[in-house]
N, C-alpha and C. Protein backbone atom coordinates (compact mmCIF):
# COMPACT_ATOMS: atom_id res chain seq x y z
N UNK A 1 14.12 0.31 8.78
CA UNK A 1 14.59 0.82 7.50
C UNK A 1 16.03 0.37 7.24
N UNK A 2 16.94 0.90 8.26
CA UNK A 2 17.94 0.13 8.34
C UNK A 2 18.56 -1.55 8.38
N UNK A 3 17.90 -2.25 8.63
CA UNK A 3 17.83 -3.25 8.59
C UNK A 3 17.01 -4.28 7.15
N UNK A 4 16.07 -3.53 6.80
CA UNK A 4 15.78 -3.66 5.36
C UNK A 4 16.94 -3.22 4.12
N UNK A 5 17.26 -2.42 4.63
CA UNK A 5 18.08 -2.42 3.45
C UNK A 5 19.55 -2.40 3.20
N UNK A 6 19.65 -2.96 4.03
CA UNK A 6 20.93 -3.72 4.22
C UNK A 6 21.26 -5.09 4.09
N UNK A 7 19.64 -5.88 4.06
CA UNK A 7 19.50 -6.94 3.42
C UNK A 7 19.42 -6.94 2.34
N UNK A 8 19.04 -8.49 1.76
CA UNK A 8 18.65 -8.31 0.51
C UNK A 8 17.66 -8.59 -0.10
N UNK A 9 16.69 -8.03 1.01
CA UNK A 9 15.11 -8.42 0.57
C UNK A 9 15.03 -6.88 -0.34
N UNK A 10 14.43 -7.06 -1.32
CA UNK A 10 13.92 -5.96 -2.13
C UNK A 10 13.04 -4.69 -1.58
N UNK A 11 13.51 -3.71 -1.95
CA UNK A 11 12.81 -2.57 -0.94
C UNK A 11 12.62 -1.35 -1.26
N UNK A 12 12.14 -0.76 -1.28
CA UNK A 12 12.17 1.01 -2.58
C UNK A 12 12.55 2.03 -1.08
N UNK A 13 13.13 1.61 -0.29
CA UNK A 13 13.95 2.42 0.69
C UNK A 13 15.44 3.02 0.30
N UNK A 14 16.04 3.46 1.53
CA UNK A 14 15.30 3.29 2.73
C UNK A 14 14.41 4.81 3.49
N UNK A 15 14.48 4.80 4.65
CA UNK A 15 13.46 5.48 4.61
C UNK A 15 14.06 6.42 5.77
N UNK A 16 14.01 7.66 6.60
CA UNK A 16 14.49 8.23 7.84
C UNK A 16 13.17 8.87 8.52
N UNK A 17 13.51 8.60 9.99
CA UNK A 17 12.59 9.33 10.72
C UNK A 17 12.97 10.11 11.45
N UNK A 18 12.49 11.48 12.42
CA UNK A 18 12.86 12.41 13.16
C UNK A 18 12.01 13.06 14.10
N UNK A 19 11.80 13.20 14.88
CA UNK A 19 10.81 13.76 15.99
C UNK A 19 11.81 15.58 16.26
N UNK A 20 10.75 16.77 15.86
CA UNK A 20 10.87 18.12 15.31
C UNK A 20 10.26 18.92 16.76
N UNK A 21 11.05 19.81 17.32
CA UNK A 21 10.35 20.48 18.62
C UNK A 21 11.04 21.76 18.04
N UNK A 22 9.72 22.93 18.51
CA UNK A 22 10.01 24.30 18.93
C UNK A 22 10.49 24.65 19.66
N UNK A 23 11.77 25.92 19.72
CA UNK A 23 11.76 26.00 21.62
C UNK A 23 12.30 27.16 21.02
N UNK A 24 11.73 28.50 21.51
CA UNK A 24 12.68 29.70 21.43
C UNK A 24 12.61 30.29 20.02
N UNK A 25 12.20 29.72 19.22
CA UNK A 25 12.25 30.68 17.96
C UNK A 25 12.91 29.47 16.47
N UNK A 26 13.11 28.14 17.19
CA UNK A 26 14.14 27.43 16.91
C UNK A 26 13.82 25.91 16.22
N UNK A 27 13.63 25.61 15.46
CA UNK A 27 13.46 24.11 15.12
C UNK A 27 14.36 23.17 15.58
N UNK A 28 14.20 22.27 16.46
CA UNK A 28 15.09 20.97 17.30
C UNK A 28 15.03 19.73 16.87
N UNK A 29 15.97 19.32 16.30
CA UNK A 29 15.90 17.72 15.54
C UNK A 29 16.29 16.86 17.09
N UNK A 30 15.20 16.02 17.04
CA UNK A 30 15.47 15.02 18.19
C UNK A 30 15.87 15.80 19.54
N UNK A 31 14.57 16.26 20.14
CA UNK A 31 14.76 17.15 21.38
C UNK A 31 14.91 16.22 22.06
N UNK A 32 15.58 16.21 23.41
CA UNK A 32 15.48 15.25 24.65
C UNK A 32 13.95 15.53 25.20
N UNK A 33 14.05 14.81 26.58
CA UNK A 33 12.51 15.12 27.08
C UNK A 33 12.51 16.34 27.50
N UNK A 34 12.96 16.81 28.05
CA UNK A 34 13.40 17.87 29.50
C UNK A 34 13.10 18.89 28.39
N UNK A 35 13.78 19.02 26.58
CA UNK A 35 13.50 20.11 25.70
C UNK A 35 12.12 20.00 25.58
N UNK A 36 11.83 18.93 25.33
CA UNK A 36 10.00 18.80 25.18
C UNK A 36 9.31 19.44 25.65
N UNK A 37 9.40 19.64 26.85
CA UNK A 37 8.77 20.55 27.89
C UNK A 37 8.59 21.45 27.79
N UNK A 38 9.49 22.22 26.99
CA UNK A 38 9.49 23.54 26.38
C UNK A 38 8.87 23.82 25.23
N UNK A 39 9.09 23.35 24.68
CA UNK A 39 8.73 22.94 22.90
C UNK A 39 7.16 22.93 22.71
N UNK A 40 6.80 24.05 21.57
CA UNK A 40 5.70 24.65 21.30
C UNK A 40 5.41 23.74 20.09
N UNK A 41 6.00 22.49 19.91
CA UNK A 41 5.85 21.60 18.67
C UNK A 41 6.20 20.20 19.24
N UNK A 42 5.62 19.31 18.85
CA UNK A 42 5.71 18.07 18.97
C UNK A 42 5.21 17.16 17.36
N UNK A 43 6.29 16.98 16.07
CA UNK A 43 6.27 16.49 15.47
C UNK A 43 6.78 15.08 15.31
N UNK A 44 6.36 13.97 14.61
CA UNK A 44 7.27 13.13 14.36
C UNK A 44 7.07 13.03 12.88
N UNK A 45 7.90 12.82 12.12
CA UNK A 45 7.81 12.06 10.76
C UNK A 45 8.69 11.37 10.17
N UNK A 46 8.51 10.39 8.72
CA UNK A 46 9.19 9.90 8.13
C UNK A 46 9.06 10.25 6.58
N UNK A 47 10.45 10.23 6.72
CA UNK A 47 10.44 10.78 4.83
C UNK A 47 11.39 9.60 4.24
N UNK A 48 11.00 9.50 2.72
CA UNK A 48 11.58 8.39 2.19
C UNK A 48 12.94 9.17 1.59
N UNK A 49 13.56 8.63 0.39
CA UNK A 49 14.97 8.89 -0.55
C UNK A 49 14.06 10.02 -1.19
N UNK A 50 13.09 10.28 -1.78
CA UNK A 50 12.78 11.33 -2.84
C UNK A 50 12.23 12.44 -2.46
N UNK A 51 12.41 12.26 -0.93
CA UNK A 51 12.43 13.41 0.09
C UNK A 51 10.60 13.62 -0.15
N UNK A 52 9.82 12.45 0.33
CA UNK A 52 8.73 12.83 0.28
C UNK A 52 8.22 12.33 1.40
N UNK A 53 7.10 12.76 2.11
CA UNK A 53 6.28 12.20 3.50
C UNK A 53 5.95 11.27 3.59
N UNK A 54 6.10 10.20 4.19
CA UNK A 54 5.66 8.80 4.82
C UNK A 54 4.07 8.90 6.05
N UNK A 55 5.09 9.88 6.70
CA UNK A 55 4.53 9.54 7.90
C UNK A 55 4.43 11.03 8.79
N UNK A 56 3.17 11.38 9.23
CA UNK A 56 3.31 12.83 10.21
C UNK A 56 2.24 12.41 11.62
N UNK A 57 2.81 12.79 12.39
CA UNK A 57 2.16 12.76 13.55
C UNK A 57 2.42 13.61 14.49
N UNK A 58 1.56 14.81 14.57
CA UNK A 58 2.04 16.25 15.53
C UNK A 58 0.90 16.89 16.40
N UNK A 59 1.50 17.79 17.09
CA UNK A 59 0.61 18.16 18.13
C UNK A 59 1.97 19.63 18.16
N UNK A 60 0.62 20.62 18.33
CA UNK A 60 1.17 21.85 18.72
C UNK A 60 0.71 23.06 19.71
N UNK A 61 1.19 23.95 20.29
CA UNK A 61 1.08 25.40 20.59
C UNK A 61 0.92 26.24 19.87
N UNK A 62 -0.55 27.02 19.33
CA UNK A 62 -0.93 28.07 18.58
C UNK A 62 0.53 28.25 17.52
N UNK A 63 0.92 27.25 16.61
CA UNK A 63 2.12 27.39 15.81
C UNK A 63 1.09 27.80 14.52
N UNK A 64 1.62 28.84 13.56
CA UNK A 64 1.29 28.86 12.85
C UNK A 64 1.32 28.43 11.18
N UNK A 65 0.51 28.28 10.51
CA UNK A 65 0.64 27.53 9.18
C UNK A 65 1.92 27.69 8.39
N UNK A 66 2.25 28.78 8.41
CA UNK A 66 3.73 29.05 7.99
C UNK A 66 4.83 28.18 8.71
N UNK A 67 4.62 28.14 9.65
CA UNK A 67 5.81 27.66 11.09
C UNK A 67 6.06 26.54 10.47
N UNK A 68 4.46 25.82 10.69
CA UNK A 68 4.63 24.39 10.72
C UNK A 68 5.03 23.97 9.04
N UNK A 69 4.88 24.38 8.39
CA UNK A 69 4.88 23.93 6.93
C UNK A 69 6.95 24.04 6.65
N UNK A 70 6.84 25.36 7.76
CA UNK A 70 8.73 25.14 7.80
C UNK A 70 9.25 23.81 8.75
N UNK A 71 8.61 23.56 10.06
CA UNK A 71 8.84 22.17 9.99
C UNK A 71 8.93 21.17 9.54
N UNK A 72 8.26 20.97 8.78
CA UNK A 72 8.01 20.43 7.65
C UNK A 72 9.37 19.83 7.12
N UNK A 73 9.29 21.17 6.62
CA UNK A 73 10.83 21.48 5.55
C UNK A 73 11.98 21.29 6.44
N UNK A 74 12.21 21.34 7.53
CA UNK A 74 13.40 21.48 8.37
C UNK A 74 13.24 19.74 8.11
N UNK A 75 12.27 19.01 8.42
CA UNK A 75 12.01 17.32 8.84
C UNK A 75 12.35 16.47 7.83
N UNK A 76 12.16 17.19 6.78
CA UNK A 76 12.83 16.33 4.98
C UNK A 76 13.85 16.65 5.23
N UNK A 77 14.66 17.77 5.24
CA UNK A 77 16.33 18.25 5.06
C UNK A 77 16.61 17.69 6.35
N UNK A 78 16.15 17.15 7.52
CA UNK A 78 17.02 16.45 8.63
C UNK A 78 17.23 14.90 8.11
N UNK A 79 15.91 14.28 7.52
CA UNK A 79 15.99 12.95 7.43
C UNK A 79 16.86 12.53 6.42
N UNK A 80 17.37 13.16 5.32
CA UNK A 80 17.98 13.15 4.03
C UNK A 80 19.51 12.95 4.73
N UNK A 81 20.09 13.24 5.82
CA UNK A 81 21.55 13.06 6.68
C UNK A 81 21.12 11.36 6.95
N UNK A 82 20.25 11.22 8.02
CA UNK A 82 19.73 9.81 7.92
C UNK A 82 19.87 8.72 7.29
N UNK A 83 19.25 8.68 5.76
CA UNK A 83 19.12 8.30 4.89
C UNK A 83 20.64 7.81 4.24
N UNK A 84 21.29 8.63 3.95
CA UNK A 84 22.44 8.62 3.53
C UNK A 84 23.36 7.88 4.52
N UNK A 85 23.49 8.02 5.40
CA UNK A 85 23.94 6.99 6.56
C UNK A 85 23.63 5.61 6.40
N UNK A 86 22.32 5.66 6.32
CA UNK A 86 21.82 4.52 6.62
C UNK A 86 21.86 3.65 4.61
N UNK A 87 22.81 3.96 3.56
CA UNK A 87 22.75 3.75 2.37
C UNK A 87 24.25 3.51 2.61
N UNK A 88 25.29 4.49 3.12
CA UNK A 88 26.49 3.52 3.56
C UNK A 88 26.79 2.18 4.15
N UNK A 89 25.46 2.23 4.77
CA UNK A 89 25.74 0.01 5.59
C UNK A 89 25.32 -0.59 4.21
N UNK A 90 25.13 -0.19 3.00
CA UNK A 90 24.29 -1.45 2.21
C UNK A 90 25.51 -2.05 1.83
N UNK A 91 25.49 -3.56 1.52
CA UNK A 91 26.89 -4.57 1.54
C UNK A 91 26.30 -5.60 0.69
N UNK A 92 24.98 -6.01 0.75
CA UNK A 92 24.20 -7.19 0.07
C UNK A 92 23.75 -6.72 -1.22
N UNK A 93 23.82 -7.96 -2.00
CA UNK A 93 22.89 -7.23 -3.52
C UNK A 93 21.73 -7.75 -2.83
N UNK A 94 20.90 -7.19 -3.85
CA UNK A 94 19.33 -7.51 -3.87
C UNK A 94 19.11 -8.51 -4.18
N UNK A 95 18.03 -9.67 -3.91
CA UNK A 95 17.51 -10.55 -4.61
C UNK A 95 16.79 -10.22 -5.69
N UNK A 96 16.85 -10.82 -6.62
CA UNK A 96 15.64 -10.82 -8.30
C UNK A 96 14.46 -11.21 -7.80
N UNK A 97 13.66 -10.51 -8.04
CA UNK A 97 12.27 -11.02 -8.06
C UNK A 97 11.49 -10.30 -9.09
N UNK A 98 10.70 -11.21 -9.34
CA UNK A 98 9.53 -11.39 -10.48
C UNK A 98 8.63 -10.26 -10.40
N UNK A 99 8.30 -9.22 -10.85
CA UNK A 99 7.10 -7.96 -10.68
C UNK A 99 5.53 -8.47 -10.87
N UNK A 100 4.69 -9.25 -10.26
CA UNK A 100 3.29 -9.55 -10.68
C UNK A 100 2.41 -8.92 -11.38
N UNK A 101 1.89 -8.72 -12.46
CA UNK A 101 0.63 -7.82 -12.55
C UNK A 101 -0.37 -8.34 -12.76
N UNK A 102 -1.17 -7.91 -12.76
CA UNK A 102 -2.67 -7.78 -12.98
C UNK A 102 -3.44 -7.77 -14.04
N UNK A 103 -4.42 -9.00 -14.60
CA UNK A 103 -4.67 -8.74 -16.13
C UNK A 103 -6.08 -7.57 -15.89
N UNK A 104 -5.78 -6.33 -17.07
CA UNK A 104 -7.04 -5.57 -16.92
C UNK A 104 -8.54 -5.52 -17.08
N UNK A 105 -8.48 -7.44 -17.16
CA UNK A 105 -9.61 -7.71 -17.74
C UNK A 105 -10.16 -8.11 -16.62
N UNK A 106 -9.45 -8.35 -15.71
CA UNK A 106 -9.55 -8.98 -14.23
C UNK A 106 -9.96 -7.61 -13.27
N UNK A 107 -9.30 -6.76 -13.36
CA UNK A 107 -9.57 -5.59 -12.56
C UNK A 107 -10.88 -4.80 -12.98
N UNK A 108 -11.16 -4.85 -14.64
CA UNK A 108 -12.43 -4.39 -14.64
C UNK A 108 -13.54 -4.66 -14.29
N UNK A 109 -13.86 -6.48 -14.37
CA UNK A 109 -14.75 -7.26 -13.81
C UNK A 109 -14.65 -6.97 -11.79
N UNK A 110 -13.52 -6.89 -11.54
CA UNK A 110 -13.44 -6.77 -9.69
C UNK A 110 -14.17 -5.28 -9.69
N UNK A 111 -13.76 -4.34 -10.27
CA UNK A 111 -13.94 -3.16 -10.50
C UNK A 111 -15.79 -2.50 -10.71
N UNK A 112 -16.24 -3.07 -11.74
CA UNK A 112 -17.59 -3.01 -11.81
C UNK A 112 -18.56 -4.22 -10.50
N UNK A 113 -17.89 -4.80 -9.79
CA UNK A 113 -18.49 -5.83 -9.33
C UNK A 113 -18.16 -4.83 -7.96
N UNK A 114 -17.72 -4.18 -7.44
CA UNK A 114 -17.11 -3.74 -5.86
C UNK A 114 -16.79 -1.99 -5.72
N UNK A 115 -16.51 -1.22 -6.85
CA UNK A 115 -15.91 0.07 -6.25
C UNK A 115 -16.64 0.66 -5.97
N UNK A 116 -18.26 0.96 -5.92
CA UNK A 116 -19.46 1.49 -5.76
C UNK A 116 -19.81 1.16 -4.35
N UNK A 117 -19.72 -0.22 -3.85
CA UNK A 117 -20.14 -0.54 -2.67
C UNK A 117 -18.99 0.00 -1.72
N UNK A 118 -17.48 -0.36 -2.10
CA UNK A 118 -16.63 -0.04 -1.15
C UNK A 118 -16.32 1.55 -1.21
N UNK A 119 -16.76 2.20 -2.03
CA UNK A 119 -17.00 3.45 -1.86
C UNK A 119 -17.53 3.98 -0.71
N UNK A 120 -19.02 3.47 -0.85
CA UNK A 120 -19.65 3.81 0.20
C UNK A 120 -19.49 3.70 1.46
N UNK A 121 -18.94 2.24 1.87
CA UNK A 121 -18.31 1.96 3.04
C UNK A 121 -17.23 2.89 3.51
N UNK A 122 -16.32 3.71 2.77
CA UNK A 122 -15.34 4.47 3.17
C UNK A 122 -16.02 6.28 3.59
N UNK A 123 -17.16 6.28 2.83
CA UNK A 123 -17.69 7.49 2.85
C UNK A 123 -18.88 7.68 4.33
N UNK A 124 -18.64 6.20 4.43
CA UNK A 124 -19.84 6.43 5.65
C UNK A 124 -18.98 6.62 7.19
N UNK A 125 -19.20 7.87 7.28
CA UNK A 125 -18.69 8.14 8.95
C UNK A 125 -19.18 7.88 9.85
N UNK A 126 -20.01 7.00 10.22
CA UNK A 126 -20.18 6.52 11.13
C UNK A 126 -20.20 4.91 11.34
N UNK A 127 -19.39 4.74 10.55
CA UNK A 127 -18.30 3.35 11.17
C UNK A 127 -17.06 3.61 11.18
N UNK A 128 -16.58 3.25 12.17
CA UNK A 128 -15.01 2.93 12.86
C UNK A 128 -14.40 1.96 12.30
N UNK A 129 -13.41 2.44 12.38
CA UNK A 129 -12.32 1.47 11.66
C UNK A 129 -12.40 0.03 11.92
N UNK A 130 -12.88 -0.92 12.55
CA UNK A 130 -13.01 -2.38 13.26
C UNK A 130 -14.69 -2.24 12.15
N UNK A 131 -15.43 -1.32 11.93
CA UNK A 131 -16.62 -2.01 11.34
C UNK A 131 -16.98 -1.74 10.10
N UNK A 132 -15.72 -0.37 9.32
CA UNK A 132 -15.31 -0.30 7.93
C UNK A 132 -14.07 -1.20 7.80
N UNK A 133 -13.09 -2.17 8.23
CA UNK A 133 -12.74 -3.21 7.72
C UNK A 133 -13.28 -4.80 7.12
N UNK A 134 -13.85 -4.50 8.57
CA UNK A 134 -15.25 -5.97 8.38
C UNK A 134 -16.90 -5.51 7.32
N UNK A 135 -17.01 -4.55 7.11
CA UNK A 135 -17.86 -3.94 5.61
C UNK A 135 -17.20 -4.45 4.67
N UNK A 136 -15.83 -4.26 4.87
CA UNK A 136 -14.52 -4.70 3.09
C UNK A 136 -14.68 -5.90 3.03
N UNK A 137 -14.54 -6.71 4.08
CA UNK A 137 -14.50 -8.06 4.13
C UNK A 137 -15.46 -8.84 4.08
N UNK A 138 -16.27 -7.98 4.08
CA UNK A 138 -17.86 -8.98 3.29
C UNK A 138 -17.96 -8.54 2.03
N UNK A 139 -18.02 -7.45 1.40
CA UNK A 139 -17.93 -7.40 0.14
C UNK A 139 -16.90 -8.33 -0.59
N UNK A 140 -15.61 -8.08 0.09
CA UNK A 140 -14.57 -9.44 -0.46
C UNK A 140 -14.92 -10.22 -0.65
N UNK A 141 -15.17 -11.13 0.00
CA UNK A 141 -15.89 -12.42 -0.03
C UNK A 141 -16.78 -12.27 -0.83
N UNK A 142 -18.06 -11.54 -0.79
CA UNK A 142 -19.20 -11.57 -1.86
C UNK A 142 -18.65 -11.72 -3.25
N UNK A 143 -17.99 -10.34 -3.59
CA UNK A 143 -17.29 -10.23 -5.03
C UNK A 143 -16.43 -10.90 -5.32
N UNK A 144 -15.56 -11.95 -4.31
CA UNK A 144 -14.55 -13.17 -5.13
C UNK A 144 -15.27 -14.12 -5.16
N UNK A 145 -16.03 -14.87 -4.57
CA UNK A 145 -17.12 -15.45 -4.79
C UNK A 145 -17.85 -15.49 -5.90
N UNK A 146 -18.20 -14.41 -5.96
CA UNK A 146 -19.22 -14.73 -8.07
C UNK A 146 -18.14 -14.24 -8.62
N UNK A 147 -17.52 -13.83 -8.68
CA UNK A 147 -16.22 -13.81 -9.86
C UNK A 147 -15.70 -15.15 -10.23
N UNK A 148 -14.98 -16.17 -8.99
CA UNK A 148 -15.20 -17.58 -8.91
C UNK A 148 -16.00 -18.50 -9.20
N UNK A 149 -17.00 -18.14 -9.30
CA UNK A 149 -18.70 -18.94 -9.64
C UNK A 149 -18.50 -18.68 -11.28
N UNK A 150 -18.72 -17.49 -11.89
CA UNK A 150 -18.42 -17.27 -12.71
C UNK A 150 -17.31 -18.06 -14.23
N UNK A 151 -16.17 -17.34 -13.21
CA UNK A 151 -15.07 -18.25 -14.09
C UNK A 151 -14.81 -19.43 -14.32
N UNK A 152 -16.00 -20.63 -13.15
CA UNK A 152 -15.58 -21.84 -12.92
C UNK A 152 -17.27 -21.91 -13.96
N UNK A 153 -17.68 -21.75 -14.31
CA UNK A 153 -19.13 -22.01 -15.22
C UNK A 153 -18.49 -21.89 -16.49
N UNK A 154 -17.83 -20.38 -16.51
CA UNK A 154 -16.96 -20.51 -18.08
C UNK A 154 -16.10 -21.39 -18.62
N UNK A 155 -15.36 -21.83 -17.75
CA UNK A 155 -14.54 -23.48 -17.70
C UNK A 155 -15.21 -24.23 -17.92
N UNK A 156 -16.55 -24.64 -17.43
CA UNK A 156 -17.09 -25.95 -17.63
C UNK A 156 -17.87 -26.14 -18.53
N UNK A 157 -18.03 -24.62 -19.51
CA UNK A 157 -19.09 -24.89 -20.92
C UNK A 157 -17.79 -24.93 -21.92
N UNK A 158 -16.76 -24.29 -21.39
CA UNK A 158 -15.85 -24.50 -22.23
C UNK A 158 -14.78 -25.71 -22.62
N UNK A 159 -14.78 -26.05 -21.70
CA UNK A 159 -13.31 -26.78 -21.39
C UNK A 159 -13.03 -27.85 -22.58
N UNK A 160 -14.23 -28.39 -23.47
CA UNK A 160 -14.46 -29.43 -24.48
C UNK A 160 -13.26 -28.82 -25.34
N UNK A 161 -13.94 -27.17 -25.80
CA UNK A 161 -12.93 -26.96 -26.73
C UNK A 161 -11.67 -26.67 -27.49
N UNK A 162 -11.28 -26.39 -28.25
CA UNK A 162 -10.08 -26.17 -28.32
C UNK A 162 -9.67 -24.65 -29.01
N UNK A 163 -9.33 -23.97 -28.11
CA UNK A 163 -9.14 -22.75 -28.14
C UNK A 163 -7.55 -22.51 -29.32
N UNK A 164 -7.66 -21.49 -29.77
CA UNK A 164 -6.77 -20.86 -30.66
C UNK A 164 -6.01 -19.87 -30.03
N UNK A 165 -4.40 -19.83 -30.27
CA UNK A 165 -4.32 -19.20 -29.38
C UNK A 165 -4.37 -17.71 -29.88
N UNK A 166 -5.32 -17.48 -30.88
CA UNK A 166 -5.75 -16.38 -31.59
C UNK A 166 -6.56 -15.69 -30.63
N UNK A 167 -7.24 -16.44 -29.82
CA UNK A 167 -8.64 -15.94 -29.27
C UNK A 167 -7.98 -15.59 -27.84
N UNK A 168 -8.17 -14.18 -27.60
CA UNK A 168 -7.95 -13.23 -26.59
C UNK A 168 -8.95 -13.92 -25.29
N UNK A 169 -7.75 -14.00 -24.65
CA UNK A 169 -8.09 -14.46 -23.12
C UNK A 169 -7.27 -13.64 -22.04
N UNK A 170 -8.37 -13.96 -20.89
CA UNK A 170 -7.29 -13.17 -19.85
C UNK A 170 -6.42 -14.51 -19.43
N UNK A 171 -5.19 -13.73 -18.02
CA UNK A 171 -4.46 -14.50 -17.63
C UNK A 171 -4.84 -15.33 -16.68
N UNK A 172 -5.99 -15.09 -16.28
CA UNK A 172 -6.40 -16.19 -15.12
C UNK A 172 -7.58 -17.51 -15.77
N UNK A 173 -7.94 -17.08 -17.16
CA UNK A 173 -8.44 -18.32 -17.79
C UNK A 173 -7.20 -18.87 -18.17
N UNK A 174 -6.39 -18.52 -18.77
CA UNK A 174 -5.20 -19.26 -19.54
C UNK A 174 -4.09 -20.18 -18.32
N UNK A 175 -4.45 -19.76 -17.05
CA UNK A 175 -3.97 -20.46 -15.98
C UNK A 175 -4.54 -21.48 -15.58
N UNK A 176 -6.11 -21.75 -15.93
CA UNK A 176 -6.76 -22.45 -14.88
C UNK A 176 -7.81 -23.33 -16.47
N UNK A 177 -7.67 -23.18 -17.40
CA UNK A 177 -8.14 -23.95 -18.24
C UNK A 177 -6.99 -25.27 -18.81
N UNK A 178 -7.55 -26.35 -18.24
CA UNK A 178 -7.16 -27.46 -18.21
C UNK A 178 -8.07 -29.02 -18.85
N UNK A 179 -7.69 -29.09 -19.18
CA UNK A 179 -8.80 -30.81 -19.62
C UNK A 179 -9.93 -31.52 -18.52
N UNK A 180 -9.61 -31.56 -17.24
CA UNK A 180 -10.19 -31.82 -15.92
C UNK A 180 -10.36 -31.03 -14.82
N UNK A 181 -9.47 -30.35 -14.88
CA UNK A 181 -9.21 -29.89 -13.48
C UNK A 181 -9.27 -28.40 -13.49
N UNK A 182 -9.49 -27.40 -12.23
CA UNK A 182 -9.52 -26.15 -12.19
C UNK A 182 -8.78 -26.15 -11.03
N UNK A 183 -8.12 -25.18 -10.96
CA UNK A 183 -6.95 -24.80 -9.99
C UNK A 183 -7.20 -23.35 -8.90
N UNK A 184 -7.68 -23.96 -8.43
CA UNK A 184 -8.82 -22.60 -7.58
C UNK A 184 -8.11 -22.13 -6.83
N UNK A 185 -7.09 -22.93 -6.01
CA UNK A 185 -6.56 -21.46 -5.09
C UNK A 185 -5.46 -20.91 -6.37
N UNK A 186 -5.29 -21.15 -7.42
CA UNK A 186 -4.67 -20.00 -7.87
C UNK A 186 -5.55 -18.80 -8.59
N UNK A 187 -6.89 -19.21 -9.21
CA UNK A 187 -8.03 -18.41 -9.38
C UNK A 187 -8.35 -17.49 -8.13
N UNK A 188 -8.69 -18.27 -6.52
CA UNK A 188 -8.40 -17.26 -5.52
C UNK A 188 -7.74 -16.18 -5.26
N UNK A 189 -6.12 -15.99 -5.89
CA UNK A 189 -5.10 -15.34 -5.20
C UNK A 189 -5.52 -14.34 -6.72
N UNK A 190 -5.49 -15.13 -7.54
CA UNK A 190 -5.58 -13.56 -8.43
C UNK A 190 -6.70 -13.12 -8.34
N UNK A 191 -7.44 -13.62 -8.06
CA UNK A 191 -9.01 -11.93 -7.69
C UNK A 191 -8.81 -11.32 -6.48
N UNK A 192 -8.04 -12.05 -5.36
CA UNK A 192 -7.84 -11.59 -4.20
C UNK A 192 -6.87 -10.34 -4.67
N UNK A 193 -5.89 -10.42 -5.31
CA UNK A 193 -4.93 -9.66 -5.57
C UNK A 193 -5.60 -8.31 -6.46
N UNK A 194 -6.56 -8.70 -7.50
CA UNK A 194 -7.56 -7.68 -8.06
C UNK A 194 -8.39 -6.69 -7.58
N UNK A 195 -8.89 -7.67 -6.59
CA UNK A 195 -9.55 -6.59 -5.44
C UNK A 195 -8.78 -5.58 -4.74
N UNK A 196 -7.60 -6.47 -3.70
CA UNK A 196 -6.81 -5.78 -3.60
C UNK A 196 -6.59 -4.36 -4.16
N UNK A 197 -5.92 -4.07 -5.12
CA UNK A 197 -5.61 -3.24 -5.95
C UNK A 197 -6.24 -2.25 -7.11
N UNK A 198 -8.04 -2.97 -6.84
CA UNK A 198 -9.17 -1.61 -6.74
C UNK A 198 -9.51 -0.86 -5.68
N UNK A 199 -9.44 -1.52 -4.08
CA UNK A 199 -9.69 -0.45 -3.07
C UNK A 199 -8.20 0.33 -3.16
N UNK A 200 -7.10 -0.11 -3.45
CA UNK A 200 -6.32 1.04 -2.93
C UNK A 200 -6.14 2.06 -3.99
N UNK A 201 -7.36 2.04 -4.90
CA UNK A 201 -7.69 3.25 -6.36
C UNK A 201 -8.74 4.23 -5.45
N UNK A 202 -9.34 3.78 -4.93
CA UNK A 202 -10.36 4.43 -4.17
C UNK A 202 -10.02 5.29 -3.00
């Protein structure tokens, strides 16, 4: 975190982390080991600038829902000291960079072609993570595939004519319609990027 943003790679940081122990009645920011031992809590987390959860990973002693939900709260108000520390080293501007989006004409076609199947793949519990990644990754392939098949057929009944630039197109025909040629790994990266950005709707 620190090191991100103190560069000047672009970054919506930074970010603080803290490992939270019980001992005695007591919330402990960054127990040693020897406190551990004691400690009826074993939290770690990360919270970003808007003081929201990143990251939780805990294990406890009959703590109760109240307790822990004040851990919680103790683990945002510790990381927010963090944070601020770590916003005094910044020295670099940022680099500019370009924001990409997505034409919605592109996401609806990825969208009706994949969120039904990758649905299911996420809903089915009895695959593990190694055989619900490789489920995604055949649908990937399937659904950029005729999306590609597709767009490269529409190019080739089209390509004679001469379009107006009246006539509503998406951004990945208006990239790849040319007199000869089709430009496929850039047709690739934008459905890849489409897909993309329907499973993480799901």
């Amino acid at each position: 975190s620190a090191s991100l943003y103190t560069s000047d790679i672009p970054w919506d940081g930074p970010i603080g982390a803290i490992r939270t122990g019980y001992i005695n009645g007591e919330f402990i920011a960054n127990p040693t080991r020897q406190q551990m031992q004691l400690s009826d809590l074993n939290l770690v987390m990360s919270v970003n600038h808007r003081r929201e959860i990143v990251m939780i990973d805990a294990s406890a002693n009959r703590l109760s829902d109240d307790k822990f939900l004040s851990a919680l709260q103790f683990g945002i108000d510790s990381c927010q000291s963090i944070i601020d520390q770590i916003r005094m080293l910044a020295s670099k501007p940022k680099r500019q960079t370009i924001i990409q989006t997505i034409d919605p004409k592109l996401i609806s076609l990825i969208h009706s072609l994949s969120y039904t199947r990758v649905e299911e793949i996420f809903c089915n519990s009895n695959l593990d993570k190694i055989q619900r990644d490789n489920a995604v990754n055949v649908v990937r392939t399937d659904v950029l595939d005729t999306c590609l098949k597709r767009l490269q057929a529409t190019i080739a009944v089209n390509k004679e004519e001469i379009v107006s630039e009246s006539v509503e197109q998406t951004s990945i025909e208006k990239s790849i319609r040319t007199p000869s040629t089709v430009n496929t790994t850039l047709i690739q990266q934008q459905l890849a990027d489409a897909f993309s950005y329907v499973v993480k709707q799901i």
